[in-house]
C-alpha atoms as a PDB file:
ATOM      1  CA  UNK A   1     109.840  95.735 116.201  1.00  0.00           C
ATOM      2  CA  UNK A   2     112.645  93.597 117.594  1.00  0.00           C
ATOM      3  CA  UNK A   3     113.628  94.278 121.599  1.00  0.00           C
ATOM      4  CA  UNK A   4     116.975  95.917 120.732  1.00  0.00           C
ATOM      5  CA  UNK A   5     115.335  98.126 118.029  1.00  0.00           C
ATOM      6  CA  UNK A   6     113.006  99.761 120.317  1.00  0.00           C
ATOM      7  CA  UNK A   7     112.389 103.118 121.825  1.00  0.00           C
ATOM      8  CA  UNK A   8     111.615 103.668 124.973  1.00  0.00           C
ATOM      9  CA  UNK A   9     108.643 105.957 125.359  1.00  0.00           C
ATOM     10  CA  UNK A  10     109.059 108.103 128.828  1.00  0.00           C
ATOM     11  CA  UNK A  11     105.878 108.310 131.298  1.00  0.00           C
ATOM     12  CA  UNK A  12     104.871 110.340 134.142  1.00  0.00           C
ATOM     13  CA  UNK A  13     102.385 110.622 136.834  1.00  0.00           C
ATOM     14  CA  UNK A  14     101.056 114.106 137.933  1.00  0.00           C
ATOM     15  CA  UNK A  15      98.241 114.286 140.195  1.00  0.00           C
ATOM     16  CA  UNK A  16      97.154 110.659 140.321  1.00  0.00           C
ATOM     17  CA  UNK A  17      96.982 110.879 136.247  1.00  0.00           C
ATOM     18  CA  UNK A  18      99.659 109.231 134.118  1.00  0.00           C
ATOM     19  CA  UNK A  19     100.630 110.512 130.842  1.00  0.00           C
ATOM     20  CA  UNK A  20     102.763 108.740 127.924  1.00  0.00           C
ATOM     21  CA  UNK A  21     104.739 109.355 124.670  1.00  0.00           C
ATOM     22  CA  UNK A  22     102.877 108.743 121.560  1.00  0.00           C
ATOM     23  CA  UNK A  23     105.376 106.094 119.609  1.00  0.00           C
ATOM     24  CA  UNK A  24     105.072 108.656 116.708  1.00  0.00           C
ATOM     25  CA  UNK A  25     104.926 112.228 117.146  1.00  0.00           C
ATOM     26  CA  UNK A  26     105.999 111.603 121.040  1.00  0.00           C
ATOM     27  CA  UNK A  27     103.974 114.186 122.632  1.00  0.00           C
ATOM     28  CA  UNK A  28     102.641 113.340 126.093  1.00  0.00           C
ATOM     29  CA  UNK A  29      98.511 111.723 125.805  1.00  0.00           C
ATOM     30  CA  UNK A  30      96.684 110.967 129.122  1.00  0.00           C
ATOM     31  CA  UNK A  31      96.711 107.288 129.692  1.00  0.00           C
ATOM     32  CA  UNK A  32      95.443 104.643 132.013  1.00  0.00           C
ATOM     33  CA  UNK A  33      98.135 102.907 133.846  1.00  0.00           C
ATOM     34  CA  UNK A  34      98.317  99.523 132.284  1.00  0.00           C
ATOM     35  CA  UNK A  35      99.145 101.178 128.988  1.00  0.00           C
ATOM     36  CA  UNK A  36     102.559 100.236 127.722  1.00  0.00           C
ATOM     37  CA  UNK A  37     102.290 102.241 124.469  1.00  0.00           C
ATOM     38  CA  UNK A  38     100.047 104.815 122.543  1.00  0.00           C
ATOM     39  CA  UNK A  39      99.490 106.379 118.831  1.00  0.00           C
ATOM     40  CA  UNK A  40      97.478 109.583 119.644  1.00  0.00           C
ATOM     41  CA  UNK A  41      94.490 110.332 117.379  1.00  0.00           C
ATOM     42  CA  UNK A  42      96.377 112.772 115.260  1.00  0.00           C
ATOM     43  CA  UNK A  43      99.069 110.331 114.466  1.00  0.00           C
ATOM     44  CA  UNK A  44      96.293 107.651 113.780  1.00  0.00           C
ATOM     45  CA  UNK A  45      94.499 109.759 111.521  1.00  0.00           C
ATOM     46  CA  UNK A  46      97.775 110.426 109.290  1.00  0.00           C
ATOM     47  CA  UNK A  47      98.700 107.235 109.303  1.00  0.00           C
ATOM     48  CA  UNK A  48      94.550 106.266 108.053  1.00  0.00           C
ATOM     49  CA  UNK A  49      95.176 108.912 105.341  1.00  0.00           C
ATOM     50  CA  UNK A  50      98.431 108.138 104.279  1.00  0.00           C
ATOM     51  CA  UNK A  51      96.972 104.596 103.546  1.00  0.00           C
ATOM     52  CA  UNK A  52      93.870 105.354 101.895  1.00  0.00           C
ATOM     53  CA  UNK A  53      94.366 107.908  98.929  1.00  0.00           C
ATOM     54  CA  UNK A  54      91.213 110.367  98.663  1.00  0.00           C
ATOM     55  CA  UNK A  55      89.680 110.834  95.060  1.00  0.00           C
ATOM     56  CA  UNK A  56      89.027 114.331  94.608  1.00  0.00           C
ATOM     57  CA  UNK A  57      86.820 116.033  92.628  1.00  0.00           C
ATOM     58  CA  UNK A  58      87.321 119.787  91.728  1.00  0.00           C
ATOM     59  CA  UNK A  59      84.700 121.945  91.161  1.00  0.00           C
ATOM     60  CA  UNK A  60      84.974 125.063  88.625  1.00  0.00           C
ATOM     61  CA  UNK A  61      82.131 127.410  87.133  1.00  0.00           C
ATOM     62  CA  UNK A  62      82.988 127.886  83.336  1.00  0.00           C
ATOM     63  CA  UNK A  63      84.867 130.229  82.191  1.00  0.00           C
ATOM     64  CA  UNK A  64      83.928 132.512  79.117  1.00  0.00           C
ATOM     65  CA  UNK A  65      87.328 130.341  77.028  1.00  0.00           C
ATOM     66  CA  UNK A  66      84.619 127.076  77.723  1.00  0.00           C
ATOM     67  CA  UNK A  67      82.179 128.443  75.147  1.00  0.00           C
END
């Protein structure tokens, strides 16, 4: 992402802790406080399955049409 296309993510420190916007869903995630920027877990697993289409295999018990 170019400098003047991007967002900047707002941080806070309560309690000695400092928290941080994911850069997609931008909810706050604990952080330590070199971190310049985040994807939570939630965001990283969407992102994983978005990616990587699941096969799926659906199971059904015959029906009484199947004979």
């Amino acid at each position: 992402m170019s400098k003047e296309n991007e967002i900047e993510l707002m941080s806070f420190t309560e309690k000695g802790q400092r928290w941080l916007q994911c850069k997609s869903c931008y909810e706050y995630q604990r952080v330590e406080e070199k971190t310049k920027s985040i994807t939570c877990a939630r965001c990283t697993m969407i992102g994983t399955l978005k990616r990587k289409p699941m096969d799926c295999l659906l199971y059904t018990s015959p029906s009484p049409r199947d004979k």
